[in-house]
Protein backbone atom coordinates (compact mmCIF):
# COMPACT_ATOMS: atom_id res chain seq x y z
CA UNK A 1 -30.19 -7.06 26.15
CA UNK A 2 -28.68 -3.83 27.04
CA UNK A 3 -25.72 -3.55 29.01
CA UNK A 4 -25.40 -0.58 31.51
CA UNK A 5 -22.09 1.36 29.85
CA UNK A 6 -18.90 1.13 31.63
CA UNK A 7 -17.77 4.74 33.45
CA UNK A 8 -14.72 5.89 32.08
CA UNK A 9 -15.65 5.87 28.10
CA UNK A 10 -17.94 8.96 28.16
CA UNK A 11 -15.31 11.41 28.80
CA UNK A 12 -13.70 9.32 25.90
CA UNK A 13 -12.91 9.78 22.16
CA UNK A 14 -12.56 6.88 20.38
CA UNK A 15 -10.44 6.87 17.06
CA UNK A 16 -11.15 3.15 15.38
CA UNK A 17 -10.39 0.95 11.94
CA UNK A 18 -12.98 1.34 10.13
CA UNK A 19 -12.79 -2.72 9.76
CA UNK A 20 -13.86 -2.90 13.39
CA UNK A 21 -16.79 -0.61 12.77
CA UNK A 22 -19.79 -3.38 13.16
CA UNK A 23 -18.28 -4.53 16.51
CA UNK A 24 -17.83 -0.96 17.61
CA UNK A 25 -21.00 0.41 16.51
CA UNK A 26 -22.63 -3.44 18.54
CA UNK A 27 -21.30 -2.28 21.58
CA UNK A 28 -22.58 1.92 21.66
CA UNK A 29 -26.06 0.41 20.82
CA UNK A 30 -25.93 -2.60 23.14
CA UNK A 31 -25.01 0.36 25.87
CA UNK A 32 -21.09 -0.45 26.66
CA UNK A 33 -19.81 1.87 25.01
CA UNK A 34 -20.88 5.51 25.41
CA UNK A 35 -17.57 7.65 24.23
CA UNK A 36 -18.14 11.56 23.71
CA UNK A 37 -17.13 11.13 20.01
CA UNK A 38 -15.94 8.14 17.90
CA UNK A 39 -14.38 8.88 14.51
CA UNK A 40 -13.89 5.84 12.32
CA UNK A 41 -10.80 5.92 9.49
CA UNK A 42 -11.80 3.79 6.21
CA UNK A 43 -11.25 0.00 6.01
CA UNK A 44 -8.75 -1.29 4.62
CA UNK A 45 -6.12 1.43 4.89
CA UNK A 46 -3.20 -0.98 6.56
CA UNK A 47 -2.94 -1.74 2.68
CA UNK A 48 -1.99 2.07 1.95
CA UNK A 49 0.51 3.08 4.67
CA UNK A 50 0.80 7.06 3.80
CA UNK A 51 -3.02 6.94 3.41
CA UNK A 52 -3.50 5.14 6.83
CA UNK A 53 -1.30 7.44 8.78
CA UNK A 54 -2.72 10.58 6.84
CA UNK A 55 -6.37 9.57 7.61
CA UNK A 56 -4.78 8.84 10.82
CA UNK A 57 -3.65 12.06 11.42
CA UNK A 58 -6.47 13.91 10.37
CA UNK A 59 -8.56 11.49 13.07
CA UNK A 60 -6.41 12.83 15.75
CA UNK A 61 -7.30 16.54 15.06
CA UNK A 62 -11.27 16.12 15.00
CA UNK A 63 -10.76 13.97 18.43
CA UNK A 64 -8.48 16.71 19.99
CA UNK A 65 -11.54 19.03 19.53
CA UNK A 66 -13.48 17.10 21.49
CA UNK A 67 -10.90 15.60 24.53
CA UNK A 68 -7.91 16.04 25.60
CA UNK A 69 -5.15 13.48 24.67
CA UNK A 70 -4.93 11.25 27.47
CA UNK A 71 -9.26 10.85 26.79
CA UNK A 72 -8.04 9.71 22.92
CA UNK A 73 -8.39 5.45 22.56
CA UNK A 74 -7.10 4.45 19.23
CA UNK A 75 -8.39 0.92 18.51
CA UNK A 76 -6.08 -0.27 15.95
CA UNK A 77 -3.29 -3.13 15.68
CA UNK A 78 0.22 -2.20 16.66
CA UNK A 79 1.07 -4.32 13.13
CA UNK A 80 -1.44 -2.42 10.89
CA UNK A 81 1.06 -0.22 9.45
CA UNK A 82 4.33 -1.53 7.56
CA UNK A 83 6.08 0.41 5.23
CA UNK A 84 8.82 -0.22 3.12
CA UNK A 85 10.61 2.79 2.91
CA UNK A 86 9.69 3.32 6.92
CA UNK A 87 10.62 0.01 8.03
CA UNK A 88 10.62 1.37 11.70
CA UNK A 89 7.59 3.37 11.43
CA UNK A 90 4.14 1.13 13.66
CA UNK A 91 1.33 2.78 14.17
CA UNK A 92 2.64 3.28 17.91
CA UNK A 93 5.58 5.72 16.57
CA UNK A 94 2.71 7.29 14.84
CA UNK A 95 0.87 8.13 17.82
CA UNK A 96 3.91 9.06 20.12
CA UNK A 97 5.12 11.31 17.51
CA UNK A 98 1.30 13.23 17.75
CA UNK A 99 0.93 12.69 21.72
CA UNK A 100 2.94 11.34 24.52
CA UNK A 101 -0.75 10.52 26.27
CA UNK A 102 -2.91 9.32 23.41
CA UNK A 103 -3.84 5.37 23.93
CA UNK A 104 -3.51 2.66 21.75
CA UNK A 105 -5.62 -1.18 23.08
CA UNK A 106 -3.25 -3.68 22.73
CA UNK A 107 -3.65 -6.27 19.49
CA UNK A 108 -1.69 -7.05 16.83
CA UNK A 109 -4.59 -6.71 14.59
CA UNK A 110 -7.78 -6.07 14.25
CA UNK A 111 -8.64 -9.94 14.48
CA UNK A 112 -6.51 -10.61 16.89
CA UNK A 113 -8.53 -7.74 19.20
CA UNK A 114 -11.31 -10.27 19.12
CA UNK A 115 -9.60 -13.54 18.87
CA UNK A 116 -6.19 -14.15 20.47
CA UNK A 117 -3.50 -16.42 19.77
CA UNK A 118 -5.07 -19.09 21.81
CA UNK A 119 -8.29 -18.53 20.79
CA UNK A 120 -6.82 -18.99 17.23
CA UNK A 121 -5.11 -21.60 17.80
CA UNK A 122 -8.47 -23.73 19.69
CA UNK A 123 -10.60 -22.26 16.13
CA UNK A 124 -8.36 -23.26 13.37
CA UNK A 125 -6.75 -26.66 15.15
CA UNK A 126 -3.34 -25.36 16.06
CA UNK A 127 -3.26 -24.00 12.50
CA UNK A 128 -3.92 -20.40 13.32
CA UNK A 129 -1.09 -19.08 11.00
CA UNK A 130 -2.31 -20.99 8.14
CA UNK A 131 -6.11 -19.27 8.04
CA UNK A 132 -6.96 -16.39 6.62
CA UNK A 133 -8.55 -14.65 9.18
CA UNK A 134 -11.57 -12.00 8.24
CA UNK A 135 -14.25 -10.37 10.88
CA UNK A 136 -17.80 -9.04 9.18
CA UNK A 137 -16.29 -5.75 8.35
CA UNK A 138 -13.54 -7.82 6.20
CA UNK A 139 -16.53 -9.67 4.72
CA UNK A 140 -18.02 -6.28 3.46
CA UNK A 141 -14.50 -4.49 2.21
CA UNK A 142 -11.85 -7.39 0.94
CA UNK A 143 -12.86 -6.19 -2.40
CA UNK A 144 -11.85 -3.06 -1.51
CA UNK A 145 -8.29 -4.38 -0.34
CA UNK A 146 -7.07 -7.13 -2.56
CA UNK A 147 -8.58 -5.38 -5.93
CA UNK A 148 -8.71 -2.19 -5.27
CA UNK A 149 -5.90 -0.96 -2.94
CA UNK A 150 -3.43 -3.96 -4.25
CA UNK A 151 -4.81 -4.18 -7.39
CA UNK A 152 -4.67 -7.94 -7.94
CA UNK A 153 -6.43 -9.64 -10.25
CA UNK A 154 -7.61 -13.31 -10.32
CA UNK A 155 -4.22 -14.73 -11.22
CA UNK A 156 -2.87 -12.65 -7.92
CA UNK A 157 -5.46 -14.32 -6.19
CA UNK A 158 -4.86 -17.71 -7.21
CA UNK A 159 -0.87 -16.93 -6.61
CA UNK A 160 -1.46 -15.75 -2.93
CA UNK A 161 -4.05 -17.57 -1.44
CA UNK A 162 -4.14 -21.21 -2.20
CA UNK A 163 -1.31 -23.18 -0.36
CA UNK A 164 -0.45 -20.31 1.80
CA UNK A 165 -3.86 -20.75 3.59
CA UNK A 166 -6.25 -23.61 4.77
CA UNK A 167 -9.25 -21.72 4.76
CA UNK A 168 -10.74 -18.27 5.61
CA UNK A 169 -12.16 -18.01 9.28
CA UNK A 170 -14.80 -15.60 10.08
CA UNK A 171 -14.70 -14.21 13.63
CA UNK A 172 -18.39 -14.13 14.13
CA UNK A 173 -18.94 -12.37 17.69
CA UNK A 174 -22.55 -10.60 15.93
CA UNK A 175 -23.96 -14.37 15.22
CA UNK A 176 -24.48 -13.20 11.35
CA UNK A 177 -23.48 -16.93 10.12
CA UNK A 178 -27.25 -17.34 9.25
CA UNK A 179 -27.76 -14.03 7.57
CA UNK A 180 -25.08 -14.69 4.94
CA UNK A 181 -25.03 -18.28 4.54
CA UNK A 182 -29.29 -18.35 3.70
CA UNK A 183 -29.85 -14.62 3.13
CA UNK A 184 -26.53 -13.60 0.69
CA UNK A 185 -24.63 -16.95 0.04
CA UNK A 186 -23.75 -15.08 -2.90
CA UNK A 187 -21.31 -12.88 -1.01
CA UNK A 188 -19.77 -16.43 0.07
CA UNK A 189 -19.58 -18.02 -2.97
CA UNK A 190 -17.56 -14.31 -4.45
CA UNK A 191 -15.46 -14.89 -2.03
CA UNK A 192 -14.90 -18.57 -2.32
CA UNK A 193 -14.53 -18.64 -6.08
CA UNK A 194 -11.57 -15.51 -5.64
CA UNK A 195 -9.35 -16.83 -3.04
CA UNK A 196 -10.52 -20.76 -3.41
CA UNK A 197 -10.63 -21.03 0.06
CA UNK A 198 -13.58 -22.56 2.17
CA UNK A 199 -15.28 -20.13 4.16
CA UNK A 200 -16.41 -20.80 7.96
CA UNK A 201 -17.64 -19.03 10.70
CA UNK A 202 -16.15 -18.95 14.16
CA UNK A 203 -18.59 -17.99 16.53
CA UNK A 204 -17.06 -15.83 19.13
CA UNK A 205 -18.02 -13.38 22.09
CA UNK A 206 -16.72 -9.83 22.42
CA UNK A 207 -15.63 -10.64 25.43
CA UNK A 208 -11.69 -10.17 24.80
CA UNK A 209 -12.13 -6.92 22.78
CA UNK A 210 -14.02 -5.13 25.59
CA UNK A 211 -11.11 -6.50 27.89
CA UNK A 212 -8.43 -4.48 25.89
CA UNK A 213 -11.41 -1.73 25.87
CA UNK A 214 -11.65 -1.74 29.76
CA UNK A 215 -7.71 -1.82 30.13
CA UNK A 216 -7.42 1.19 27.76
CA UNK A 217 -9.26 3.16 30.54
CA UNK A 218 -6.56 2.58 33.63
């Protein structure tokens, strides 16, 4: 059912993670959403810090022809960039550096936007830091990460993933359990065999990410 859009967002731009797009993209065609322009950086980038805050960047200056910055929402973690040779550089600096106005939701991550801590902890049994944690858009690009972007091969996988992590925890708030567990199990099973972790999905709502979506507005 539709949901009548909240006032505020269509004098918005929205610049988001490209991991975030299916919950994004959910809420503009459920009706919540309704910004003047939304501009969508690739997945994965949090993996390439120069790239991340150059595709960043380059965000910024399509949304500036559209609003102003104080109507600029970035939805992306405050942890999603770490660099090594910019150990104080966050994605925060980033945007202050750009424009003293321009809004960031509050999240760690892109998961934790639509799970928090608690939330975590309730899903994985008070185990929240040892599970993986992936949303659908992780399910379509974590190729894209670990062997392209890293560049790790099977024996990387088998290095970093068992005994660091329980299992891997999909944040399902778009109920697409069903779709891949009868309709593409295959996906699953890539994934399983690579990391040689169980999958499982965690049904959630989208209720705490369109929280931090309404506070960006005040």
């Amino acid at each position: 059912m539709a949901e009548m859009a909240l006032s505020g967002f269509e004098n918005r731009c929205l610049i988001s993670c490209g991991m975030l797009y299916p919950e994004v993209s959910y809420l503009m065609e459920a009706g919540f959403l309704n910004p003047r322009q939304v501009f969508f950086t690739p997945p994965g980038l949090h993996a390439i810090p120069e790239r991340l805050e150059a595709y960043l960047l380059k965000r910024l200056a399509y949304a500036r022809e559209e609003c102003s910055d104080s109507g600029i929402i970035v939805v992306y973690g405050k942890k999603c960039f770490v660099s090594i040779e910019e150990p104080l550089k966050r994605v925060d600096s980033i945007l202050q550096d750009a424009g003293k106005d321009i809004v960031r939701i509050q999240g760690d991550y892109g998961y934790d936007m639509l799970a928090g801590f608690e939330d975590r902890q309730r899903i994985s049994g008070g185990r929240q830091d040892k599970v993986l944690w992936f949303t659908p858009g992780w399910l379509k690009n974590w190729k894209a990460v670990y062997k392209r972007y890293f560049s790790w091969d099977d024996a990387d996988a088998n290095a970093n993933f068992p005994g660091y992590y329980d299992k891997i925890f999909v944040l399902d708030a778009l109920e697409l359990e069903e779709e891949y567990m009868i309709q593409h199990p295959e996906v699953i099973l890539e994934l399983f065999d690579w990391t040689g972790l169980e999958v499982e999905f965690a049904p959630i709502t989208l209720d705490r990410f369109k929280g931090l979506l309404k506070n960006a507005l005040m």
